[in-house]
PDB file of N, CA and C in Angstrom:
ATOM      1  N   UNK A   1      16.227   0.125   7.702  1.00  0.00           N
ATOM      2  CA  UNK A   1      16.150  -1.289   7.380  1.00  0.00           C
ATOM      3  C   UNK A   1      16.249  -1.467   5.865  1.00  0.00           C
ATOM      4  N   UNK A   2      17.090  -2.315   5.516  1.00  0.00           N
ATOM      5  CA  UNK A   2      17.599  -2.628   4.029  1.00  0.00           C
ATOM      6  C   UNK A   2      16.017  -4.006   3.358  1.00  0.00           C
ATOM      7  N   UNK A   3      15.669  -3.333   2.446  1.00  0.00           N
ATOM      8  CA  UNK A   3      15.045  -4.374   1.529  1.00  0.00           C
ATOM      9  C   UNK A   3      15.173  -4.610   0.220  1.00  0.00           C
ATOM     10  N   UNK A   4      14.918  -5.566  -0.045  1.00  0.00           N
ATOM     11  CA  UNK A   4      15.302  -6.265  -1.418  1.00  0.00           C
ATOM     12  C   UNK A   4      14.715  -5.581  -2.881  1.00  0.00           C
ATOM     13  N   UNK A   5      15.465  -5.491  -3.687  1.00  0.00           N
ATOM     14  CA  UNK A   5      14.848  -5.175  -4.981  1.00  0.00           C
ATOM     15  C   UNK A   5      13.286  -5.148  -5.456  1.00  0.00           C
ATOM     16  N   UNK A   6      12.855  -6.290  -5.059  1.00  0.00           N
ATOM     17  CA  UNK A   6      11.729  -6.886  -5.459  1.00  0.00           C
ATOM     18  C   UNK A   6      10.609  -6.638  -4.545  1.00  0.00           C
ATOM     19  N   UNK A   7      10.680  -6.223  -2.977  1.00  0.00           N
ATOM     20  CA  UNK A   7       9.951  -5.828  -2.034  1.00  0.00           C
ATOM     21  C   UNK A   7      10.064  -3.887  -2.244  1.00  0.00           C
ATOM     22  N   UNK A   8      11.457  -3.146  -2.859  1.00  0.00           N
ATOM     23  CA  UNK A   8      10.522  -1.958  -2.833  1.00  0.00           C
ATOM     24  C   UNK A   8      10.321  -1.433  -4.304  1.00  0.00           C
ATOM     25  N   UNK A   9      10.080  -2.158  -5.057  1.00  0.00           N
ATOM     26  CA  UNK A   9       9.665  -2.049  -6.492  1.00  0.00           C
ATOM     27  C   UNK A   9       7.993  -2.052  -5.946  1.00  0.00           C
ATOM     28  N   UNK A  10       7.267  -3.756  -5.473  1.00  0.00           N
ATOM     29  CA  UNK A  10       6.229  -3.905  -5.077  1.00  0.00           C
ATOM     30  C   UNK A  10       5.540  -2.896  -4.493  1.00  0.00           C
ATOM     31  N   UNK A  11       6.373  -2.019  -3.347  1.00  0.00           N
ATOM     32  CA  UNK A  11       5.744  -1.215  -2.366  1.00  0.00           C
ATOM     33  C   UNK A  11       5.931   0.026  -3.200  1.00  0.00           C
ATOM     34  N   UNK A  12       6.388   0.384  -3.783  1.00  0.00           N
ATOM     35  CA  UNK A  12       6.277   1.762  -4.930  1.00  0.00           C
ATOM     36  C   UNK A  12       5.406   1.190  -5.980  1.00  0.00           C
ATOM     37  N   UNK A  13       5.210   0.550  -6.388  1.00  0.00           N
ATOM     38  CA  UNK A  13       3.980  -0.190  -7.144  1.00  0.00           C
ATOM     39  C   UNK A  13       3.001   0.379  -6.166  1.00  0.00           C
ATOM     40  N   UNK A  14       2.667  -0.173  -5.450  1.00  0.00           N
ATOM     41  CA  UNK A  14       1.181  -0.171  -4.489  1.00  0.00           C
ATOM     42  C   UNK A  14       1.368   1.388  -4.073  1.00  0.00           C
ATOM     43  N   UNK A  15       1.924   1.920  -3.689  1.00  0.00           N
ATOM     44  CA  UNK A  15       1.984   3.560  -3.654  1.00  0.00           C
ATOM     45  C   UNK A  15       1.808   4.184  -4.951  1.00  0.00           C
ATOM     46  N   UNK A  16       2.116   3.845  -5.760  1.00  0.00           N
ATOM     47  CA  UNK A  16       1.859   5.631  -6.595  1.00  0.00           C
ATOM     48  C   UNK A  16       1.436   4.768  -8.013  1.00  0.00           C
ATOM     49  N   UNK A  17       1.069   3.200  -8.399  1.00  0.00           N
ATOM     50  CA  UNK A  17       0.209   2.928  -9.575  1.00  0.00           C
ATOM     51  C   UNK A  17      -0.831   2.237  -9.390  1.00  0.00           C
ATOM     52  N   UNK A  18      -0.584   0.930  -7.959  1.00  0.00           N
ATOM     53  CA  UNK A  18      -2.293   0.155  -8.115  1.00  0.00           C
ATOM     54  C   UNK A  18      -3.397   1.185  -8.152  1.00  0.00           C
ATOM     55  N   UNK A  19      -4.237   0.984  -8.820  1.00  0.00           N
ATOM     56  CA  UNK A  19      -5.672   1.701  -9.394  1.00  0.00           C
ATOM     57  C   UNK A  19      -6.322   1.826  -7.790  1.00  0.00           C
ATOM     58  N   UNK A  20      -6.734   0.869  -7.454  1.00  0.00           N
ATOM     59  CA  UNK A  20      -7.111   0.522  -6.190  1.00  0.00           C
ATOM     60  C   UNK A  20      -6.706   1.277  -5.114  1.00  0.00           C
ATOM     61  N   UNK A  21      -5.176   1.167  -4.473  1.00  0.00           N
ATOM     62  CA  UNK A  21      -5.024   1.218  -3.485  1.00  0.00           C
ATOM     63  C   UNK A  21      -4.729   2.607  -3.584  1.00  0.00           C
ATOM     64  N   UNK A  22      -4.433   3.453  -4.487  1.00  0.00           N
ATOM     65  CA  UNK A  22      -4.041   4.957  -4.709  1.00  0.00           C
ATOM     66  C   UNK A  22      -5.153   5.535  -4.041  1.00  0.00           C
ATOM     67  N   UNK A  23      -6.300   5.333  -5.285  1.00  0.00           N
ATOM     68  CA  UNK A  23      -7.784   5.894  -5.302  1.00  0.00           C
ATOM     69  C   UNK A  23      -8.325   5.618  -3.597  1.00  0.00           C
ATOM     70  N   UNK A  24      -7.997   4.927  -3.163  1.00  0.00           N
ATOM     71  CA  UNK A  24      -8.533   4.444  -2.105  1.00  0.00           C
ATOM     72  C   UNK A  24      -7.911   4.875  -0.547  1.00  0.00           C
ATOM     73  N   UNK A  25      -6.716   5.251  -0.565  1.00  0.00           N
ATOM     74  CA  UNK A  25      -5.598   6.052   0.458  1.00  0.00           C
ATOM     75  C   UNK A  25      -6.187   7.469   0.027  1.00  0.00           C
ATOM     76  N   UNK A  26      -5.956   7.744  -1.369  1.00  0.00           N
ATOM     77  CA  UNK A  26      -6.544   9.179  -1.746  1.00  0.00           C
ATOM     78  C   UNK A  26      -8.105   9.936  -1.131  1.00  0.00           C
ATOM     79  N   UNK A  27      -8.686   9.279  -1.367  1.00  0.00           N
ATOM     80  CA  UNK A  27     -10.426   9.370  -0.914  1.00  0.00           C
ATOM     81  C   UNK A  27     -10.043   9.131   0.281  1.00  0.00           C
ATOM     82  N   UNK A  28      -9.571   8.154   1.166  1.00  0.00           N
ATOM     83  CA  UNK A  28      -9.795   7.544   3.128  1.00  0.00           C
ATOM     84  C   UNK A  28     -10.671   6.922   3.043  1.00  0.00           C
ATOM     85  N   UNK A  29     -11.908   6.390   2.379  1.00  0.00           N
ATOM     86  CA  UNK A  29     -13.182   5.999   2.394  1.00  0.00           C
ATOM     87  C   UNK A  29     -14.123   5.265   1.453  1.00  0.00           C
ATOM     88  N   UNK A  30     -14.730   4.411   1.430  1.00  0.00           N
ATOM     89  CA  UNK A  30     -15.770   4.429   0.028  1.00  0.00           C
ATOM     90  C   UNK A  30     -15.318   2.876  -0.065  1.00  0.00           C
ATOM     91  N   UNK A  31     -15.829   2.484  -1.231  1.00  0.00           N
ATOM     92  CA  UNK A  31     -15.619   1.047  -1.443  1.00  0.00           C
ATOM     93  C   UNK A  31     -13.880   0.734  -1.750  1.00  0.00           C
ATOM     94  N   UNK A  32     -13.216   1.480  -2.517  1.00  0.00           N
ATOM     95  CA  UNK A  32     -11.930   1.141  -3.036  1.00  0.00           C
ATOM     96  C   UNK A  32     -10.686   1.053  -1.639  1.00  0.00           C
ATOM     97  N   UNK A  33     -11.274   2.442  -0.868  1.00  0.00           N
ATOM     98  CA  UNK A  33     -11.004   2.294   0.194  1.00  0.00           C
ATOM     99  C   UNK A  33     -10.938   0.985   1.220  1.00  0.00           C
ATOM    100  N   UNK A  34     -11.976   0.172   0.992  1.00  0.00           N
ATOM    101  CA  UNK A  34     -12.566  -0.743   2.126  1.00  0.00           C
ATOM    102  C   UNK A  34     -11.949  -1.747   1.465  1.00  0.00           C
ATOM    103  N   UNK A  35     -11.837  -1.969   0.266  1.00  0.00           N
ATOM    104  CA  UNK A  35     -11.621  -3.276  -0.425  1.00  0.00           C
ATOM    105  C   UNK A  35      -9.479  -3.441  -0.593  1.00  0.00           C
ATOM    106  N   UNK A  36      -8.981  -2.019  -0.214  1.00  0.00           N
ATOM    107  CA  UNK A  36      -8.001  -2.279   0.259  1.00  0.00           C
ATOM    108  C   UNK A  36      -7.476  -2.575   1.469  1.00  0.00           C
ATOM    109  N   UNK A  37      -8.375  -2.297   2.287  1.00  0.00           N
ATOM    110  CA  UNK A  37      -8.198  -3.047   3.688  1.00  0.00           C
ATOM    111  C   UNK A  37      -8.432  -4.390   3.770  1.00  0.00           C
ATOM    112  N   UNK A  38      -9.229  -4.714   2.980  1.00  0.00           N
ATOM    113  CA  UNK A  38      -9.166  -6.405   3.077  1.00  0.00           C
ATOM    114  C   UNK A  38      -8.247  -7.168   2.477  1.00  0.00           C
ATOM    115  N   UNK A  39      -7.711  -6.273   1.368  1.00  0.00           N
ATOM    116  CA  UNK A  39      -6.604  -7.387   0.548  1.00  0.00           C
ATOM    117  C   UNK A  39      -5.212  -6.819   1.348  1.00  0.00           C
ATOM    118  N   UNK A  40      -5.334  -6.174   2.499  1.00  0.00           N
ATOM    119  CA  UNK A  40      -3.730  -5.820   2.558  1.00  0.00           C
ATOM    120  C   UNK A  40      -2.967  -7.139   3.052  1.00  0.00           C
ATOM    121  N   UNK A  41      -3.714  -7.956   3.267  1.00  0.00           N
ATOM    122  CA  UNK A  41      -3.156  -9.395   3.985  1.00  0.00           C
ATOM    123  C   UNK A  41      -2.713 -10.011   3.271  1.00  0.00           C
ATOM    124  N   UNK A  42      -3.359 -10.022   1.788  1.00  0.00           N
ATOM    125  CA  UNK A  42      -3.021 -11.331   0.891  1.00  0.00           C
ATOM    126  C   UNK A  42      -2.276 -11.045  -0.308  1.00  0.00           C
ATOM    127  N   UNK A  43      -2.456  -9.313  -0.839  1.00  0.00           N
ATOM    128  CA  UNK A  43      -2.114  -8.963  -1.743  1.00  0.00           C
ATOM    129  C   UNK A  43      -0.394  -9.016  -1.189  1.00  0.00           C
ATOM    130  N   UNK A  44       0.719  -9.467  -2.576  1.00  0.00           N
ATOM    131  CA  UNK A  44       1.946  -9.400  -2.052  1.00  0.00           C
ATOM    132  C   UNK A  44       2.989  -7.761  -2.129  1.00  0.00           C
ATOM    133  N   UNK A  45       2.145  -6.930  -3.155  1.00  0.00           N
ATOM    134  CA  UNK A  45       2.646  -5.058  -3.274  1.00  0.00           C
ATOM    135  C   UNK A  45       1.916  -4.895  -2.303  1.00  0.00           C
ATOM    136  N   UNK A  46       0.666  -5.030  -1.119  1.00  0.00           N
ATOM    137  CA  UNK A  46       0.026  -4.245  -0.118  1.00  0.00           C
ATOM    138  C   UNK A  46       1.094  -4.691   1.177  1.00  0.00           C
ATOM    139  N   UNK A  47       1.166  -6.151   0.998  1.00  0.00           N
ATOM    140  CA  UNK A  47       2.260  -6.706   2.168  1.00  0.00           C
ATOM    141  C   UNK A  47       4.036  -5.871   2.215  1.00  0.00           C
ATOM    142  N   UNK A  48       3.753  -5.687   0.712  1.00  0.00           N
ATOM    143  CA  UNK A  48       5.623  -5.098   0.583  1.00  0.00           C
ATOM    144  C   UNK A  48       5.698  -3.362   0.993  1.00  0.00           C
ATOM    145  N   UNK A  49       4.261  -2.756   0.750  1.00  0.00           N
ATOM    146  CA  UNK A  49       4.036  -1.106   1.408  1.00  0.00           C
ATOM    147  C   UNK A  49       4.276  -1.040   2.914  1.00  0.00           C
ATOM    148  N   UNK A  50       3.190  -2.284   3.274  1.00  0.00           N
ATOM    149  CA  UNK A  50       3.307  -2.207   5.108  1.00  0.00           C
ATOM    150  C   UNK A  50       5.037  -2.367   5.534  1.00  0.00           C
ATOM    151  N   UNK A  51       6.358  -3.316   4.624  1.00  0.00           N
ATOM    152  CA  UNK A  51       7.385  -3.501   5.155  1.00  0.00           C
ATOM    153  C   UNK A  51       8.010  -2.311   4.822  1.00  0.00           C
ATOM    154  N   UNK A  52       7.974  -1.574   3.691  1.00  0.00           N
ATOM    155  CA  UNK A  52       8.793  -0.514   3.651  1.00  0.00           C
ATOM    156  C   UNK A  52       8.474   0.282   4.264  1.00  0.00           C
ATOM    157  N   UNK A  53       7.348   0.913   3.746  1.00  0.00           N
ATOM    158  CA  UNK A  53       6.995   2.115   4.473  1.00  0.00           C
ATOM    159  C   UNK A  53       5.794   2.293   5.841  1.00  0.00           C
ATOM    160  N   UNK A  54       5.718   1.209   6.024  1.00  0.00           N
ATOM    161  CA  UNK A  54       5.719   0.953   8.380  1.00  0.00           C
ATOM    162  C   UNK A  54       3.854   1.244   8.426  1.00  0.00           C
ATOM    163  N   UNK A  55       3.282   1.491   7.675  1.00  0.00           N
ATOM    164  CA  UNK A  55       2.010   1.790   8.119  1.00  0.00           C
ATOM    165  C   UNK A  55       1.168   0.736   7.059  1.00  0.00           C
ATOM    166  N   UNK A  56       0.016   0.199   7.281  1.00  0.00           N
ATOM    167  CA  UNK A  56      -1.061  -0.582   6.088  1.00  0.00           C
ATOM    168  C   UNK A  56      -1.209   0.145   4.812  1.00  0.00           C
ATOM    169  N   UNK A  57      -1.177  -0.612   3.827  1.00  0.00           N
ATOM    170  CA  UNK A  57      -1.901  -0.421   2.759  1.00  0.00           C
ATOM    171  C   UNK A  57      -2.864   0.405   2.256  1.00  0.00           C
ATOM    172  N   UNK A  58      -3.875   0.936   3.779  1.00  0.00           N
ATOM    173  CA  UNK A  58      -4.925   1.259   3.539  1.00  0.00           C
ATOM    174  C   UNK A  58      -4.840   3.199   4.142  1.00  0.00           C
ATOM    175  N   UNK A  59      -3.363   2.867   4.406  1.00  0.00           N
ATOM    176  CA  UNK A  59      -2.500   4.582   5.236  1.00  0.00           C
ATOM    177  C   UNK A  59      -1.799   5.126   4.294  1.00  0.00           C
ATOM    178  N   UNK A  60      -1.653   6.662   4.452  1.00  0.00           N
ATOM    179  CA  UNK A  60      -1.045   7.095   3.450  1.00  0.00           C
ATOM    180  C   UNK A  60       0.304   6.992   4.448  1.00  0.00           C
ATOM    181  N   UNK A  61       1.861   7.712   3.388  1.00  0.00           N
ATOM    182  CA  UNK A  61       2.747   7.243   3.971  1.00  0.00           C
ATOM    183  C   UNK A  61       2.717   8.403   4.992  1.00  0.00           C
ATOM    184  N   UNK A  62       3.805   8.191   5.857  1.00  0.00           N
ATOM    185  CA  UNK A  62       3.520   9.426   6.904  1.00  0.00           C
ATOM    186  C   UNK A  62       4.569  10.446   6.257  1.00  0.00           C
ATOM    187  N   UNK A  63       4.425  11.800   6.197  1.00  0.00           N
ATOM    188  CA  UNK A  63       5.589  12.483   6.146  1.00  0.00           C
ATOM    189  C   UNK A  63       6.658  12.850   7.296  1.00  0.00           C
ATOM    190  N   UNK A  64       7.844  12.629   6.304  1.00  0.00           N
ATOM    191  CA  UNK A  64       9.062  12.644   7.682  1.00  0.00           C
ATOM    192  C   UNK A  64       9.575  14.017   7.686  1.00  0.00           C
TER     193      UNK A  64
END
């Protein structure tokens, strides 16, 4: 599936620099953890991870 410039910039953003959501996929657990499960709804780089790469915000990616 083809996405736009701006959706996988976002979702490589939220993979490998938000502070947050790294630390928080990294650990599985803990507050940074938890507090990315709640923003994966609203945040628009947590929304653009779930379209590219198919799993939440709060998942690491799967290896293919």
């Amino acid at each position: 599936m083809e996405h736009g410039k701006i959706t996988e910039y976002m979702a490589h953003f939220c993979k490998d620099t938000c502070p947050v959501c790294v630390k928080g996929r990294e650990k599985g657990s803990g507050i940074l953890y938890n507090i990315t499960k709640l923003e994966e709804n609203i945040c628009p780089a947590c929304r653009a991870y779930k379209k590219v790469y198919g799993v939440p915000a709060h998942e690491k990616v799967p290896e293919e």
